[in-house]
PDB file of N, CA and C in Angstrom:
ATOM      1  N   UNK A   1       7.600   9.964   0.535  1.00  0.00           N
ATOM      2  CA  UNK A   1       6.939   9.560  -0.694  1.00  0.00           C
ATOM      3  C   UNK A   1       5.689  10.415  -0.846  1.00  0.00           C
ATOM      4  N   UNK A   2       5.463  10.790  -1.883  1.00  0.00           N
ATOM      5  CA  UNK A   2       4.467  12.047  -2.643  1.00  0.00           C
ATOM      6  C   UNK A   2       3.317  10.951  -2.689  1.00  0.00           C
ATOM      7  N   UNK A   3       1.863  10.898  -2.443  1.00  0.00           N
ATOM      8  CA  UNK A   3       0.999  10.075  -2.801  1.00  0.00           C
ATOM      9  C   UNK A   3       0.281  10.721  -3.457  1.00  0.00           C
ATOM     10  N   UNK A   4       0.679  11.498  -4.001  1.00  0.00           N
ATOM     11  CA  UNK A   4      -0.027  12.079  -5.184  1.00  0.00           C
ATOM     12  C   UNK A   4       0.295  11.628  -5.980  1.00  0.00           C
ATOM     13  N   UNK A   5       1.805  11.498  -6.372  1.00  0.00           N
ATOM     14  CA  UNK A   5       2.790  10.967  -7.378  1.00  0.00           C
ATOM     15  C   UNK A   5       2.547   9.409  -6.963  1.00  0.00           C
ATOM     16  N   UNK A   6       1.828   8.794  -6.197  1.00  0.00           N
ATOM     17  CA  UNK A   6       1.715   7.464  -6.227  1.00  0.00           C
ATOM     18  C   UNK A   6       0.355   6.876  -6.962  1.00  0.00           C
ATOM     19  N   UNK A   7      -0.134   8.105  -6.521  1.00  0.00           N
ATOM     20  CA  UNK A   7      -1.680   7.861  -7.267  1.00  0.00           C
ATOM     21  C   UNK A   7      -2.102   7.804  -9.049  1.00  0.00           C
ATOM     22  N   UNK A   8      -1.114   8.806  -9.010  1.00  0.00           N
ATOM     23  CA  UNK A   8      -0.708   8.876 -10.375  1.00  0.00           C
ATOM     24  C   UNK A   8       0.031   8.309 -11.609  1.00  0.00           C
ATOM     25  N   UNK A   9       0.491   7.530 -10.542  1.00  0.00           N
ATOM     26  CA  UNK A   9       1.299   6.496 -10.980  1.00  0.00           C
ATOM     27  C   UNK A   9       0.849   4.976 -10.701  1.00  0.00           C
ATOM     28  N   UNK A  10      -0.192   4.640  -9.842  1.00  0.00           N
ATOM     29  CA  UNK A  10      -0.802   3.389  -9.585  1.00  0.00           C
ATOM     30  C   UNK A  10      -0.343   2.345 -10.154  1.00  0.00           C
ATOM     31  N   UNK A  11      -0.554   2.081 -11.753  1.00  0.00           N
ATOM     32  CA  UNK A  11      -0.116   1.069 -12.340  1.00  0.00           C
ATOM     33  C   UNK A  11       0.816   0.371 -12.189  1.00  0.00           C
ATOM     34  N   UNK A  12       2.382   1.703 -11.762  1.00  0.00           N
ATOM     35  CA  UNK A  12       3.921   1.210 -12.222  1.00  0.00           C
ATOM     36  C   UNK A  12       3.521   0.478 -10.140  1.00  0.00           C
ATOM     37  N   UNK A  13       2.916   1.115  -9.323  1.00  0.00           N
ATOM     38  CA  UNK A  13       3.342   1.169  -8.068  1.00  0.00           C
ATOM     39  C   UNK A  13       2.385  -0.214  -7.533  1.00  0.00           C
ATOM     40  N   UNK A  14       1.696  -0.688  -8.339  1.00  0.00           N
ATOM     41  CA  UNK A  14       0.607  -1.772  -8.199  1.00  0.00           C
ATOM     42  C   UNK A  14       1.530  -3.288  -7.962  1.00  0.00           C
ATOM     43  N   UNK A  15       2.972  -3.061  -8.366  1.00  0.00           N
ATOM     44  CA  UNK A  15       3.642  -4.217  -8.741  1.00  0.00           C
ATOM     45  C   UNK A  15       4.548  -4.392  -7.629  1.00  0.00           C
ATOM     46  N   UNK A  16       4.691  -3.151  -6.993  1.00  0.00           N
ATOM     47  CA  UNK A  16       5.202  -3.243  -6.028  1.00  0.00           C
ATOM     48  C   UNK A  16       4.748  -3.362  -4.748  1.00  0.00           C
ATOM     49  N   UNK A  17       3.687  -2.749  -4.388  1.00  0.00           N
ATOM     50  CA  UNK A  17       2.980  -2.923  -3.379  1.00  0.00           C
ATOM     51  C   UNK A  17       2.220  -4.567  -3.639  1.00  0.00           C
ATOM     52  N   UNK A  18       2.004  -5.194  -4.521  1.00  0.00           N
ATOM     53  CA  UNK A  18       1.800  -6.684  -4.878  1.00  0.00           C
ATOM     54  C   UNK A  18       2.794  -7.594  -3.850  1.00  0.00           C
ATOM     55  N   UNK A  19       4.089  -7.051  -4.176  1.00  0.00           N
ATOM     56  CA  UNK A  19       5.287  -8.083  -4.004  1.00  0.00           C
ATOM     57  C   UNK A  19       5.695  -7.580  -2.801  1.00  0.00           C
ATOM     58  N   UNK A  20       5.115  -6.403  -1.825  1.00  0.00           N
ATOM     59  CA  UNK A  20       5.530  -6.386  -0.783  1.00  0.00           C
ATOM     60  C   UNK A  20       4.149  -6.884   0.245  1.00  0.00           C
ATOM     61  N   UNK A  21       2.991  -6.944  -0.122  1.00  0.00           N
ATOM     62  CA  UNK A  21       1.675  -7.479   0.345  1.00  0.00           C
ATOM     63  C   UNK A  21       0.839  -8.187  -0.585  1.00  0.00           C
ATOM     64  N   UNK A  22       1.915  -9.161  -0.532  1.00  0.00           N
ATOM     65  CA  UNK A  22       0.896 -10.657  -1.297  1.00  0.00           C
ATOM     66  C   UNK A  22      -0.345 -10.890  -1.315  1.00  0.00           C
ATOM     67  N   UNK A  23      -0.789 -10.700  -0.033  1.00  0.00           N
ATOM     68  CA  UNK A  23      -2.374 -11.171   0.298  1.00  0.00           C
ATOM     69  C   UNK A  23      -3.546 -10.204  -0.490  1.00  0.00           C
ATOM     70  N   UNK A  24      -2.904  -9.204  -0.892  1.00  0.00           N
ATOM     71  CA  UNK A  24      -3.683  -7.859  -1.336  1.00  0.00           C
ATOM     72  C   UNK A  24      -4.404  -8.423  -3.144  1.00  0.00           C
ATOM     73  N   UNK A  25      -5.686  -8.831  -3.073  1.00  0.00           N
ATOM     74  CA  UNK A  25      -6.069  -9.034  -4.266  1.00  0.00           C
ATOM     75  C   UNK A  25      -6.131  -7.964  -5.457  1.00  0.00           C
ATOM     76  N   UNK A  26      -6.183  -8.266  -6.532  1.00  0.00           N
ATOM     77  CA  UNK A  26      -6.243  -7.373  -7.624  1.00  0.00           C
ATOM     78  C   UNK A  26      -7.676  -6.526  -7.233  1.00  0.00           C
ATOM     79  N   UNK A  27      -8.961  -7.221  -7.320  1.00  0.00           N
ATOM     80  CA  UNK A  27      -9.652  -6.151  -6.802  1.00  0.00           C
ATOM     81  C   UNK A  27      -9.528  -4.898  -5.640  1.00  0.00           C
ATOM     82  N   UNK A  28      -8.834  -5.527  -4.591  1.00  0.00           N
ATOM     83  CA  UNK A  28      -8.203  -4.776  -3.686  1.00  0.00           C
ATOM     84  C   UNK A  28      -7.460  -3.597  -4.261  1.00  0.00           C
ATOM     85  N   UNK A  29      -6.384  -3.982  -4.525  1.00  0.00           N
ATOM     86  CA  UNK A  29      -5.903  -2.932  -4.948  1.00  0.00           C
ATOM     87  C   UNK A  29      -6.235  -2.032  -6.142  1.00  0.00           C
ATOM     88  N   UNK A  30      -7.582  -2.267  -7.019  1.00  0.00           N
ATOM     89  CA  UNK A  30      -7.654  -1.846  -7.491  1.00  0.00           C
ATOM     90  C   UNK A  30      -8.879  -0.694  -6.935  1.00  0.00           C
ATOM     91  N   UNK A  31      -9.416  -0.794  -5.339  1.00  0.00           N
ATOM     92  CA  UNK A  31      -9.667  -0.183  -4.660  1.00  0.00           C
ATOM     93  C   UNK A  31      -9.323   0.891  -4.390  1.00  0.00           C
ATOM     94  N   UNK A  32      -7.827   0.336  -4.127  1.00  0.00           N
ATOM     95  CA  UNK A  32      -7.206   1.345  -3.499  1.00  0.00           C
ATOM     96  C   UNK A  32      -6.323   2.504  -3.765  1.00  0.00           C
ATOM     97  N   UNK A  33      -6.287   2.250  -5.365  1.00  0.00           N
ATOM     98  CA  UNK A  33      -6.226   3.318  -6.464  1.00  0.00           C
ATOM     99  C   UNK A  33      -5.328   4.243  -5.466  1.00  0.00           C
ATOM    100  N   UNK A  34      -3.955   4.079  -5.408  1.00  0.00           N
ATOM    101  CA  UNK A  34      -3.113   4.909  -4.552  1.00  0.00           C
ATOM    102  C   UNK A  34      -3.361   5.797  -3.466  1.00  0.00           C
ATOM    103  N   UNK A  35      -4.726   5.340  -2.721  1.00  0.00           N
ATOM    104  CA  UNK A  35      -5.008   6.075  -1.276  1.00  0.00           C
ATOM    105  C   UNK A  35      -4.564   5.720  -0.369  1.00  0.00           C
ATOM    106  N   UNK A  36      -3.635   6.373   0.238  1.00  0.00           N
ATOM    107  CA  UNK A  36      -2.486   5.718   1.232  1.00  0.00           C
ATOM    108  C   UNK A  36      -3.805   4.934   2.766  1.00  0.00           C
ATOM    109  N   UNK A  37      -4.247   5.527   3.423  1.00  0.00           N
ATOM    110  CA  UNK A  37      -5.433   5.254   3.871  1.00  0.00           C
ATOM    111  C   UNK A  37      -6.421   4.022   3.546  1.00  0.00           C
ATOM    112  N   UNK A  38      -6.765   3.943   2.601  1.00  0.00           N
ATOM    113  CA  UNK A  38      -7.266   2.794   1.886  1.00  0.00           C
ATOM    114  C   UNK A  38      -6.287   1.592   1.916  1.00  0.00           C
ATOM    115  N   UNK A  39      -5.309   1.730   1.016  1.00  0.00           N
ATOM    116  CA  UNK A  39      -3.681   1.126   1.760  1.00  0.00           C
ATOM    117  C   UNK A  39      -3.482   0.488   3.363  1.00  0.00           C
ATOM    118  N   UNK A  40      -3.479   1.227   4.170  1.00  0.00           N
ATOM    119  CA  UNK A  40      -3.676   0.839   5.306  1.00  0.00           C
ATOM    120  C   UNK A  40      -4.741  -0.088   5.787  1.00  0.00           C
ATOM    121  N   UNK A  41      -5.824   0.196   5.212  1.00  0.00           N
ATOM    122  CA  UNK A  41      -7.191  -0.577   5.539  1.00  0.00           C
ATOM    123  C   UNK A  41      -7.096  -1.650   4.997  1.00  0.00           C
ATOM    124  N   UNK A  42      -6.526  -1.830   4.143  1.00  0.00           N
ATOM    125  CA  UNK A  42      -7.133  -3.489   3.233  1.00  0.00           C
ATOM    126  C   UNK A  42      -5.621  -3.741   3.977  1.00  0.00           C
ATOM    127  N   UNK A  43      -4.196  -3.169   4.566  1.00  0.00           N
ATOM    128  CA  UNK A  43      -3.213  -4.228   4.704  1.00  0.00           C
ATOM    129  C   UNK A  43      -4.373  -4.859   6.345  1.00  0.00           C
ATOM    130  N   UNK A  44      -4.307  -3.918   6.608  1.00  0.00           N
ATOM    131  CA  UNK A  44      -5.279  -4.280   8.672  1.00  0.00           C
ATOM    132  C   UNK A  44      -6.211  -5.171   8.416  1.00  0.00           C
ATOM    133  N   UNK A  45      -6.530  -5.311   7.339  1.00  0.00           N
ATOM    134  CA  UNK A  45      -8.265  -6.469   7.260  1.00  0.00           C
ATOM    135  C   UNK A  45      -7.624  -7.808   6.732  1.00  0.00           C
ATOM    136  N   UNK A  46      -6.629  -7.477   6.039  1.00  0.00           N
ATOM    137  CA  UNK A  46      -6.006  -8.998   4.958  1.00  0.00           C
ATOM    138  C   UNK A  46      -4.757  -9.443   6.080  1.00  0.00           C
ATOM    139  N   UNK A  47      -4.744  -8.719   6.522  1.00  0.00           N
ATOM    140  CA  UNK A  47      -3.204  -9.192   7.125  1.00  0.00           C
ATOM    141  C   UNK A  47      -3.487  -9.743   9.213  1.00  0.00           C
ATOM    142  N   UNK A  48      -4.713  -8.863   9.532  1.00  0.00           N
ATOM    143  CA  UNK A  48      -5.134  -8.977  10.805  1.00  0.00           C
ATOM    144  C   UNK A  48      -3.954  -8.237  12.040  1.00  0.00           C
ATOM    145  N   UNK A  49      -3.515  -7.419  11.230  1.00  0.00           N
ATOM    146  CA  UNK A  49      -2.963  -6.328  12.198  1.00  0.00           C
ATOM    147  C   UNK A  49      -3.446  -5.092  12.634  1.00  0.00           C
ATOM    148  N   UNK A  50      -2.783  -4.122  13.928  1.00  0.00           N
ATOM    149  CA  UNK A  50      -3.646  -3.046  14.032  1.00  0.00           C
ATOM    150  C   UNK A  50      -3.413  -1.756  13.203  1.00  0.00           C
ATOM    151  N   UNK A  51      -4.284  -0.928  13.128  1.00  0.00           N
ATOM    152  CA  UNK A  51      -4.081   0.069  11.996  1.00  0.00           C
ATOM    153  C   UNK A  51      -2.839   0.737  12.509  1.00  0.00           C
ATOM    154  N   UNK A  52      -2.112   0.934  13.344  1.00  0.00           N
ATOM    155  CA  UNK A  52      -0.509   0.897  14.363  1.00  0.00           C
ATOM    156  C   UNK A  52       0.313   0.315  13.243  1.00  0.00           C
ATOM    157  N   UNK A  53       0.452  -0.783  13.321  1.00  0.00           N
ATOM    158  CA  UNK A  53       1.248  -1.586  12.575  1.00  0.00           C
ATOM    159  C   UNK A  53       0.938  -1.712  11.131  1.00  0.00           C
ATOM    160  N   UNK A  54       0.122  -1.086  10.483  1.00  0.00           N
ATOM    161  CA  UNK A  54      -0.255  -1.202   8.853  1.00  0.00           C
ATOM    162  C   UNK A  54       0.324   0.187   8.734  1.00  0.00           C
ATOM    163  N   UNK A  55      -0.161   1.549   9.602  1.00  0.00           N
ATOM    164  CA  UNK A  55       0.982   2.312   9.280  1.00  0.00           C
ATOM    165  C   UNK A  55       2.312   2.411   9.279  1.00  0.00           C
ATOM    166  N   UNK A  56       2.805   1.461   9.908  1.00  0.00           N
ATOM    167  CA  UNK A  56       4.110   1.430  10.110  1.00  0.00           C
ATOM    168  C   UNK A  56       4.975   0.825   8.922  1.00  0.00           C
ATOM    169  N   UNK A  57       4.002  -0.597   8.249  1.00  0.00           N
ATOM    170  CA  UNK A  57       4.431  -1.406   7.490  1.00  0.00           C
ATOM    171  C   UNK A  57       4.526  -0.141   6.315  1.00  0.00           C
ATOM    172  N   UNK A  58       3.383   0.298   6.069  1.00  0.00           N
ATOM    173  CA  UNK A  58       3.636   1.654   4.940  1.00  0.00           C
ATOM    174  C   UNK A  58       4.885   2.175   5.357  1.00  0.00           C
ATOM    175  N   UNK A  59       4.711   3.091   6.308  1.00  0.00           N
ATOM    176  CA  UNK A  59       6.270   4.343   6.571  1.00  0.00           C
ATOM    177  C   UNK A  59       7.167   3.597   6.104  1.00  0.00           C
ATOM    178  N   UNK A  60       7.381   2.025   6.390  1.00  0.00           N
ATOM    179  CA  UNK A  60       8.772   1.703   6.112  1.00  0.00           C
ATOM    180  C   UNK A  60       9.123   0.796   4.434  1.00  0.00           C
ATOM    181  N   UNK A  61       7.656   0.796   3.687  1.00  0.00           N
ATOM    182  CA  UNK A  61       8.044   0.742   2.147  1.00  0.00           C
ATOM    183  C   UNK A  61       8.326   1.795   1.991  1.00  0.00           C
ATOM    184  N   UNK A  62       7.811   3.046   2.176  1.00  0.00           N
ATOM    185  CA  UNK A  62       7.954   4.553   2.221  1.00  0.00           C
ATOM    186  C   UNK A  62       9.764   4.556   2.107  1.00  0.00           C
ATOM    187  N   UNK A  63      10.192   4.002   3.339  1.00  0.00           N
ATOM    188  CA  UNK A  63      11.619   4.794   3.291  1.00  0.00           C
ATOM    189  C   UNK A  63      12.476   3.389   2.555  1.00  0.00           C
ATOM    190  N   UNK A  64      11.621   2.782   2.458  1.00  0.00           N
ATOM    191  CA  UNK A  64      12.585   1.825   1.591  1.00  0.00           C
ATOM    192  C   UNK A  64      12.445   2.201  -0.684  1.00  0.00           C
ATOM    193  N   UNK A  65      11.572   2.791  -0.316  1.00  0.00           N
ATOM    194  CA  UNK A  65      11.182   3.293  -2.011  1.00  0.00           C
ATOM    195  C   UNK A  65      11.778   4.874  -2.228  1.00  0.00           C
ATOM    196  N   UNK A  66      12.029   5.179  -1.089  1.00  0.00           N
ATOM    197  CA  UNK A  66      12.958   6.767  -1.489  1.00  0.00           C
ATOM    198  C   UNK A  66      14.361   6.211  -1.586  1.00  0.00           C
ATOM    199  N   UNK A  67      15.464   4.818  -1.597  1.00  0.00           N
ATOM    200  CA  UNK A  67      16.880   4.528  -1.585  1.00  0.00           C
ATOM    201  C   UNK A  67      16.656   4.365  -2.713  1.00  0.00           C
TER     202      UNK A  67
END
């Protein structure tokens, strides 16, 4: 996944990353304005996992949004 093309796209990708990390508030994500990094940080702080496992949770919307 291009995060350039995610960034750029925020709006359409806001709905999805919503419904795959509930806990993620609208201000939040409106933080995080498609910075994969930023992404990671608010899932590790809202969710209480290690930044290990917030990358991971990404890689694998990642390969679930390229099918």
């Amino acid at each position: 996944m291009n995060w350039d093309t995610v960034k750029g796209n925020w709006k359409q990708f806001k709905g999805e990353i919503r419904s795959r990390w509930g806990k993620l508030t609208d201000d939040q994500l409106d933080v995080i304005a498609g910075e994969r990094e930023k992404l990671a940080g608010h899932i590790q702080e809202s969710y209480g996992v290690t930044r290990d496992e917030a990358e991971k949770q990404i890689e694998d919307f990642e390969k679930e949004a390229r099918k």
